[in-house]
C-alpha atoms as a PDB file:
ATOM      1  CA  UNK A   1      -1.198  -0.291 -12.661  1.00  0.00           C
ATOM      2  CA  UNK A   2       0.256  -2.062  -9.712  1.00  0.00           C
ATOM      3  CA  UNK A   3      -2.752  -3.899  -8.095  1.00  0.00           C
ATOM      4  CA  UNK A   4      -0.533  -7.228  -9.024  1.00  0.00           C
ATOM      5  CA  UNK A   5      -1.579  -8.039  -5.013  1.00  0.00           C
ATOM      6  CA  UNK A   6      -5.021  -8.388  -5.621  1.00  0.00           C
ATOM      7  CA  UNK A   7      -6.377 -12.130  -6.397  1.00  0.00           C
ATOM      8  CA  UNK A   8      -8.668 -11.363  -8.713  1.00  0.00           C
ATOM      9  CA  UNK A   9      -6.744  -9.326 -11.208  1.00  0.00           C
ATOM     10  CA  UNK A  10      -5.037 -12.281 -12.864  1.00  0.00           C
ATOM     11  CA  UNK A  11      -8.175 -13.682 -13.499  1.00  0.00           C
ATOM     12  CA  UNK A  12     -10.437 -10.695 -14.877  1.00  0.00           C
ATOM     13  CA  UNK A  13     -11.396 -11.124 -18.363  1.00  0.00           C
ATOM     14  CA  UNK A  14      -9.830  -9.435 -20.960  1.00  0.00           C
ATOM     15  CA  UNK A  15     -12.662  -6.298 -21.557  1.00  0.00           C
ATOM     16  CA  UNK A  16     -12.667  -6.182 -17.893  1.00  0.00           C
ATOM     17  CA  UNK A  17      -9.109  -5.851 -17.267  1.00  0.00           C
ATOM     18  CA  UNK A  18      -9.137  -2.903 -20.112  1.00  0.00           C
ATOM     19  CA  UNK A  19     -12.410  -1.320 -18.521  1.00  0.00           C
ATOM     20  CA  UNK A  20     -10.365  -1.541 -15.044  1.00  0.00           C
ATOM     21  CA  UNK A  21      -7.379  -0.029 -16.864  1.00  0.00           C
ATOM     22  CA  UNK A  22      -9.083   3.259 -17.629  1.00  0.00           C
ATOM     23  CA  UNK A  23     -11.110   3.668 -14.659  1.00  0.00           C
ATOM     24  CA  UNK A  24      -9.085   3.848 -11.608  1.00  0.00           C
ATOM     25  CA  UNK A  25      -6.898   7.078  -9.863  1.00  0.00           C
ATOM     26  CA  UNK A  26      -4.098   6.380  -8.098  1.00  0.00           C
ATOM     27  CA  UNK A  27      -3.541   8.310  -4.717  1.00  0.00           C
ATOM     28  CA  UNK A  28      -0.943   8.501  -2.144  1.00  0.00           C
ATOM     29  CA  UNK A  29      -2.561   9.585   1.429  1.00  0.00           C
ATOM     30  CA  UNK A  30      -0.352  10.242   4.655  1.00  0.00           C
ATOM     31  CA  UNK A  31      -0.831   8.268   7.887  1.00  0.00           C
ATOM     32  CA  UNK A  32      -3.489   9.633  10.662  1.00  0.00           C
ATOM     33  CA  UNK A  33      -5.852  10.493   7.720  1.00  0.00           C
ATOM     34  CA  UNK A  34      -9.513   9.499   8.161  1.00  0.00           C
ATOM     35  CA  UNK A  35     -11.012   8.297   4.553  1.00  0.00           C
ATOM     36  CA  UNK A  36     -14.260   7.961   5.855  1.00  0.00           C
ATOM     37  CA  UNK A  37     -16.639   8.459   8.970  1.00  0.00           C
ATOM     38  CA  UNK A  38     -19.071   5.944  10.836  1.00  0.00           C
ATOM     39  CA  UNK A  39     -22.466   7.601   8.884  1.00  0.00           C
ATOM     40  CA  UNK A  40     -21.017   8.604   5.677  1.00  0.00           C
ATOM     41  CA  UNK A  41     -22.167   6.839   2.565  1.00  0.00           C
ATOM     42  CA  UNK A  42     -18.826   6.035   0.366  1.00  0.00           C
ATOM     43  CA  UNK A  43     -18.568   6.719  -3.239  1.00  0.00           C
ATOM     44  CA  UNK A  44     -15.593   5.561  -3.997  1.00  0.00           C
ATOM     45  CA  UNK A  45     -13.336   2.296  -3.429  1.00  0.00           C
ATOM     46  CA  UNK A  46     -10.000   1.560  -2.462  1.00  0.00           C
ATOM     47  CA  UNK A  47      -7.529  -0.652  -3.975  1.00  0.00           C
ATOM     48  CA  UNK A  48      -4.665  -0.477  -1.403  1.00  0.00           C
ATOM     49  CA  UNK A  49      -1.364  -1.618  -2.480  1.00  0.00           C
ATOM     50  CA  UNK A  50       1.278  -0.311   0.154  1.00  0.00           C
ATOM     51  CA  UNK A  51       0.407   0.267   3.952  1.00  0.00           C
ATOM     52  CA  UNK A  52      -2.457  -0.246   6.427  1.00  0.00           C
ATOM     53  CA  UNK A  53      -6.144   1.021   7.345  1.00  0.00           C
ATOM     54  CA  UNK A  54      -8.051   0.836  10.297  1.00  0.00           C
ATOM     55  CA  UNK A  55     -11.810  -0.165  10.724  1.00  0.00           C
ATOM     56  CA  UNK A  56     -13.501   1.110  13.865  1.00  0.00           C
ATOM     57  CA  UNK A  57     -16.668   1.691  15.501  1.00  0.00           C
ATOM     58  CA  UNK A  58     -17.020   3.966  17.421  1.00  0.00           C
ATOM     59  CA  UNK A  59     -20.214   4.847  20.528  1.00  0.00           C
ATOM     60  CA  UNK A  60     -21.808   8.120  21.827  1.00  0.00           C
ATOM     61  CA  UNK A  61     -19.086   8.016  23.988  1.00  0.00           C
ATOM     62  CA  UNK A  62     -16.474   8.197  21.944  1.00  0.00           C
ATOM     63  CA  UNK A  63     -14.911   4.752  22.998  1.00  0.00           C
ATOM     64  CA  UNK A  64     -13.562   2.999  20.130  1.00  0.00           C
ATOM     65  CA  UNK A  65     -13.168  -0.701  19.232  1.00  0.00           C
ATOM     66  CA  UNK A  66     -10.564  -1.317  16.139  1.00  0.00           C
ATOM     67  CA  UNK A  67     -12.836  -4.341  14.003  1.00  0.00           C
ATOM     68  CA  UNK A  68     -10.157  -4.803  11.624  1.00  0.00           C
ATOM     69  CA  UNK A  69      -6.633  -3.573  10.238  1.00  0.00           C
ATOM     70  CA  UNK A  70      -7.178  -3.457   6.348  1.00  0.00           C
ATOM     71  CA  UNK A  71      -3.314  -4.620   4.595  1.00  0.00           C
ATOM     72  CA  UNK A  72      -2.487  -4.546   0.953  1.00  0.00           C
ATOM     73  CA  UNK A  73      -4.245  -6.649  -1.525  1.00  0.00           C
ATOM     74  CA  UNK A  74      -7.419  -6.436   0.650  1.00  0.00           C
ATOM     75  CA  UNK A  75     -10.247  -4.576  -0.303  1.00  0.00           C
ATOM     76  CA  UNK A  76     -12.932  -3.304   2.686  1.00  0.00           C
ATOM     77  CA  UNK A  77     -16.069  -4.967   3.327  1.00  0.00           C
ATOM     78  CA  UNK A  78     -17.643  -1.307   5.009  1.00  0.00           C
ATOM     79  CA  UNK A  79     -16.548   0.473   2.367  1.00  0.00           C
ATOM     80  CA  UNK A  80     -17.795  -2.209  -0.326  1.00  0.00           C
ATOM     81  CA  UNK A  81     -21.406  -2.530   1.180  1.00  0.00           C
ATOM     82  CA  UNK A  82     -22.045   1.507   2.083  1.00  0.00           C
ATOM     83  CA  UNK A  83     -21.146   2.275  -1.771  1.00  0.00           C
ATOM     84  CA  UNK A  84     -23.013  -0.453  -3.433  1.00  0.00           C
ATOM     85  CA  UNK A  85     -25.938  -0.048  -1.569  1.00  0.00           C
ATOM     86  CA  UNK A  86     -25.578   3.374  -1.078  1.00  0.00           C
ATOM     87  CA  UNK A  87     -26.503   3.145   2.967  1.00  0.00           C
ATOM     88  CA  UNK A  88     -23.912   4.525   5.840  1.00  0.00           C
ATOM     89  CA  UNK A  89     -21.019   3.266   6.639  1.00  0.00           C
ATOM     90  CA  UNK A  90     -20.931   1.146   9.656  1.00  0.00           C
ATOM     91  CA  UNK A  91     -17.616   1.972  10.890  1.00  0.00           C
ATOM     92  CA  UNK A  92     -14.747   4.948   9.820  1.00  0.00           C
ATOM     93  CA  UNK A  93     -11.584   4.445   8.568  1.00  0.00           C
ATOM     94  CA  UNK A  94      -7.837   6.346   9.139  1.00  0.00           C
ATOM     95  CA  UNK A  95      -5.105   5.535   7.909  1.00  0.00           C
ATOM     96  CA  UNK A  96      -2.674   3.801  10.532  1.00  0.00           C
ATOM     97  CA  UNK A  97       0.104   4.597   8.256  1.00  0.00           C
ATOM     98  CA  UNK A  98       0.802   6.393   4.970  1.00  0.00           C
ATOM     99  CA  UNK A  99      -0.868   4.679   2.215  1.00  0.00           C
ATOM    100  CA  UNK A 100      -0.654   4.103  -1.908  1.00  0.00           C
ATOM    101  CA  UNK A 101      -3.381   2.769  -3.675  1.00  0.00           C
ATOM    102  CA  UNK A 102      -6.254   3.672  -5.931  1.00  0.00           C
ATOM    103  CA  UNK A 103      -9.818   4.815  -6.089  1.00  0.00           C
ATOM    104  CA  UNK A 104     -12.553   3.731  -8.544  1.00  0.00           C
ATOM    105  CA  UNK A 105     -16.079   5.357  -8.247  1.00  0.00           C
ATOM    106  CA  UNK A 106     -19.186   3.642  -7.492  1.00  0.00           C
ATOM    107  CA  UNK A 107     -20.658   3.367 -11.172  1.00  0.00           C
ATOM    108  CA  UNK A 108     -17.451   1.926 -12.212  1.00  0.00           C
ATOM    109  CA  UNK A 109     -17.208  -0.875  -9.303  1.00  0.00           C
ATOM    110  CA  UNK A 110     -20.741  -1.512 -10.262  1.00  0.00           C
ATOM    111  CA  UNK A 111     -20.146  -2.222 -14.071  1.00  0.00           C
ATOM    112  CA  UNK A 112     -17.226  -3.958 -13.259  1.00  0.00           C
ATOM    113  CA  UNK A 113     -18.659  -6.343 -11.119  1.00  0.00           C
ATOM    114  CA  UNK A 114     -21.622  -7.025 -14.435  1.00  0.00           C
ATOM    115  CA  UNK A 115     -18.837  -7.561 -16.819  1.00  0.00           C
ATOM    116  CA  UNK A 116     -16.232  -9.878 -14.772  1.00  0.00           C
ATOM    117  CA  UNK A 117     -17.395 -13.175 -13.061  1.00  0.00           C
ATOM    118  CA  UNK A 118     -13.844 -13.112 -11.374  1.00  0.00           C
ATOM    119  CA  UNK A 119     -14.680  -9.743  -9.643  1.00  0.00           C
ATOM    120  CA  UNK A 120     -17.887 -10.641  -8.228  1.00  0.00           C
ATOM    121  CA  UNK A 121     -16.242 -14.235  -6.968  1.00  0.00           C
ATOM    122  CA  UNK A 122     -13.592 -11.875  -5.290  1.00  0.00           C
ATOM    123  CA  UNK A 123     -16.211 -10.085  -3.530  1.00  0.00           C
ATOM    124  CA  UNK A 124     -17.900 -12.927  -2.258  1.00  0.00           C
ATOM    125  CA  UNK A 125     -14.969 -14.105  -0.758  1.00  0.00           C
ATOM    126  CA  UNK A 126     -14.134 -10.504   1.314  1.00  0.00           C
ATOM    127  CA  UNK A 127     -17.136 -11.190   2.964  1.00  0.00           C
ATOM    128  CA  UNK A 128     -16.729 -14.938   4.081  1.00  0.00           C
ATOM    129  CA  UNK A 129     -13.006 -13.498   5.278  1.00  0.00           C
ATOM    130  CA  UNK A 130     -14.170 -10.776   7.416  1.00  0.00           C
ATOM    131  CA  UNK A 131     -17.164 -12.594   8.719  1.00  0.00           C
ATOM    132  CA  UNK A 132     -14.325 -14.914  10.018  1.00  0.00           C
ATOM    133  CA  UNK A 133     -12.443 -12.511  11.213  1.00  0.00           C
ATOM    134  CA  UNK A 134     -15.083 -10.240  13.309  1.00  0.00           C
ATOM    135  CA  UNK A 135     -16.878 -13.597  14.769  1.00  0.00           C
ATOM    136  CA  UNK A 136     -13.486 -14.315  16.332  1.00  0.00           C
ATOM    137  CA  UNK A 137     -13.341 -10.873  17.834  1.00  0.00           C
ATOM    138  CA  UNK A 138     -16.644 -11.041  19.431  1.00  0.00           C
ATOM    139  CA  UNK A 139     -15.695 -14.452  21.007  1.00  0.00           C
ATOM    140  CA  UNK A 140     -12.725 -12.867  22.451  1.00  0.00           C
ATOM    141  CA  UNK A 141     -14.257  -9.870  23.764  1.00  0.00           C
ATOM    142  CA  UNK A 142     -16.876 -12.389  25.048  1.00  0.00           C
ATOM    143  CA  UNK A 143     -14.924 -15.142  26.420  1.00  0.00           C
ATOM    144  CA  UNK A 144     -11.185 -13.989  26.417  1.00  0.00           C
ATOM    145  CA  UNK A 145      -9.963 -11.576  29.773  1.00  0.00           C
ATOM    146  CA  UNK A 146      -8.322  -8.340  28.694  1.00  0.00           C
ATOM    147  CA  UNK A 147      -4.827  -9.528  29.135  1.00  0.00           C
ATOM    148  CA  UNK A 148      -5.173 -12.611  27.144  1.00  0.00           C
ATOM    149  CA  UNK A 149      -6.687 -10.389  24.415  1.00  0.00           C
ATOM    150  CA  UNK A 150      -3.530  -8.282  24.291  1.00  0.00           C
ATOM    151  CA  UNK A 151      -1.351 -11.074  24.755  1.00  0.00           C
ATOM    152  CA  UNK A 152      -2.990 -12.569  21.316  1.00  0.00           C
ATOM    153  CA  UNK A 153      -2.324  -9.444  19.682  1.00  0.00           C
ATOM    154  CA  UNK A 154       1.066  -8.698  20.384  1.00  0.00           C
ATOM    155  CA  UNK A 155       2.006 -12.481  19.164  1.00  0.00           C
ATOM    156  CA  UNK A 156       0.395 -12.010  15.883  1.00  0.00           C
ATOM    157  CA  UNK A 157       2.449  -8.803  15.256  1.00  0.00           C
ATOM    158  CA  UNK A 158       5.416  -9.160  12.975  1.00  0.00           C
ATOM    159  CA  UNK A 159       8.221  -7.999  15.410  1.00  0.00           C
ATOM    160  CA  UNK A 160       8.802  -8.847  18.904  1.00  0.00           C
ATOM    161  CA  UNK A 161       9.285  -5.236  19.132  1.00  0.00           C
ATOM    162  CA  UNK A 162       5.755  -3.458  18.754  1.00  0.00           C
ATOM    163  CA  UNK A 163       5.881   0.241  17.853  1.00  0.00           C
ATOM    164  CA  UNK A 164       2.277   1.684  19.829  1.00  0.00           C
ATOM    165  CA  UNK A 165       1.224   3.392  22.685  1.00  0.00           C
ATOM    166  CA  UNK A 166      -0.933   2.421  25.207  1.00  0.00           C
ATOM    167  CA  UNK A 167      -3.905   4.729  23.909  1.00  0.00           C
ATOM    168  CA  UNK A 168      -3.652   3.076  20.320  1.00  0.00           C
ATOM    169  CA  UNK A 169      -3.772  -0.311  21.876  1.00  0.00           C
ATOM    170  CA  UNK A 170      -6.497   0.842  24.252  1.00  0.00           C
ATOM    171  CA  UNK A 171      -8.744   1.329  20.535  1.00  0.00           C
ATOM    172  CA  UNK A 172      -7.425  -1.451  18.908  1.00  0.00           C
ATOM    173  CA  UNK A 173      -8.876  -3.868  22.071  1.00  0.00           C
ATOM    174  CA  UNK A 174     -12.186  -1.154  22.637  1.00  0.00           C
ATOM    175  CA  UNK A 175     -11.237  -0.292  26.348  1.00  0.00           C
ATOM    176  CA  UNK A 176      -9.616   2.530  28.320  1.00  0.00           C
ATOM    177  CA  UNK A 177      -6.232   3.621  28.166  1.00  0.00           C
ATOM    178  CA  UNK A 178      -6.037   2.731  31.964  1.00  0.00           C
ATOM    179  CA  UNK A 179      -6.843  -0.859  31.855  1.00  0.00           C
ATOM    180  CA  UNK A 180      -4.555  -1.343  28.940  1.00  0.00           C
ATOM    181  CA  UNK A 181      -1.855   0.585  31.144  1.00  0.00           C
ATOM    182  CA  UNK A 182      -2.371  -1.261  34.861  1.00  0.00           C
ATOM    183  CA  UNK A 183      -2.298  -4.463  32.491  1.00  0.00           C
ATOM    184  CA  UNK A 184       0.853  -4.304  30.844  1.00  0.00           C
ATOM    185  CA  UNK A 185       2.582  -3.077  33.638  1.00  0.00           C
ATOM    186  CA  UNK A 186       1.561  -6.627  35.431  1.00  0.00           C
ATOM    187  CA  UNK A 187       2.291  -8.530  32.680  1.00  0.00           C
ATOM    188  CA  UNK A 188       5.889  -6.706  32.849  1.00  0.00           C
ATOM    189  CA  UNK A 189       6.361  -7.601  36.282  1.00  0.00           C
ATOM    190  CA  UNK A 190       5.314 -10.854  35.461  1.00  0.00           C
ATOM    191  CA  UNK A 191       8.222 -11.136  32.671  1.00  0.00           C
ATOM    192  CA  UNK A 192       5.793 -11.129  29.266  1.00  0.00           C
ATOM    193  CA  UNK A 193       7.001  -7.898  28.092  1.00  0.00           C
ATOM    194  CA  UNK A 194       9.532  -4.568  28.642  1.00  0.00           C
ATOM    195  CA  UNK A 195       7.726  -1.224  28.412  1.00  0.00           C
ATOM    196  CA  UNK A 196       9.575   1.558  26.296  1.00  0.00           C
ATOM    197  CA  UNK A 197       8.378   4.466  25.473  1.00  0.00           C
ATOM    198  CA  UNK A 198       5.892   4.177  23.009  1.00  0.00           C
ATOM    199  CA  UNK A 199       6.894   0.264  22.290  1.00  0.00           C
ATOM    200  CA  UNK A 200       6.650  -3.368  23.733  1.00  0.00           C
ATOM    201  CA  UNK A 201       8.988  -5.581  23.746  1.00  0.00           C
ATOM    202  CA  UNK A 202       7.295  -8.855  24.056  1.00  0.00           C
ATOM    203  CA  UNK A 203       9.885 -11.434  25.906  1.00  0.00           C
ATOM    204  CA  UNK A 204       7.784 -14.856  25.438  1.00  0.00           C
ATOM    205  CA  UNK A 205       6.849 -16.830  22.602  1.00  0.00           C
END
């Protein structure tokens, strides 16, 4: 079992670290693989331990607004809720790039949680994270212009160099490819970034 990223294992109890033992799959899934749709009710959970997952919403219209990138040692709130309250999932999730992990069904999470105060404490704490997280992306969409908003983005990625095209970053940020493209271009001319093909080079700091 390699979930040694996960807070909470360190601190399960010993009957719930052997009930954990026996009741999870590992899986390996390649990138540009959707786990789940907005609307689907989720019956199992993942444990990711190598890559990244995207959270979106998406409207009648297709448009899509990325609410969160799920990393390893995280474990998601949408999928969390929709299985343990067996309701539909508020947003869908795809793999951003090829993932490990492991899945544990709903009556497992479920018992798990009853047996191990450390679990449910774990839980808690996804929620008070992402709460965080999605009230500062509803004051930038609210108070932030576009090009600060990709600005903020870019400087939080871990290379200067940023591997995406202008229709990812167009979902990430929940706009149109266009705006995201007549935006970088000024900011180019302006001497924030270089535009490859298919990457950014940011220039400031």
């Amino acid at each position: 079992m390699h979930l040694t990223s996960y807070p909470f294992l360190n601190k399960l109890e010993p009957d719930a670290l052997s009930f954990l033992e026996t009741h999870i799959k590992p899986i390996s899934i390649p990138k540009h693989t959707l786990l789940f749709y907005q609307g689907d009710i989720c019956d199992n959970i993942l444990w990711l331990t190598q890559g990244k997952v995207r959270l979106y919403t998406q409207s009648d219209t297709f448009e899509e607004i990325t609410l969160y990138t799920l990393k390893t040692g995280e474990q998601c709130i949408v999928n969390t809720a929709s299985l343990l309250s067996q309701t539909k999932a508020v947003a869908s999730a795809e793999t951003i790039t090829d993932i490990e992990g492991y899945l544990i069904d709903a009556q497992s999470v479920k018992k798990l949680a009853r047996m191990s105060d450390a679990y449910q404490n774990y839980l808690f704490s996804l929620y008070q994270l992402r709460f965080e997280e999605l009230t500062e992306l509803i004051n930038d969409i609210k108070f932030k212009r576009l090009d600060e908003r990709i600005l903020t983005w870019m400087l939080k990625q871990p290379e200067k160099t940023i591997t995406v095209t202008h229709d990812e970053l167009a979902k990430i940020l929940g706009t149109s490819r266009v705006v995201v493209s007549r935006l970088l271009k000024n900011m180019e001319l302006n001497g924030t970034v270089i535009l490859h093909r298919g990457k950014i080079e940011l220039l400031t700091t």
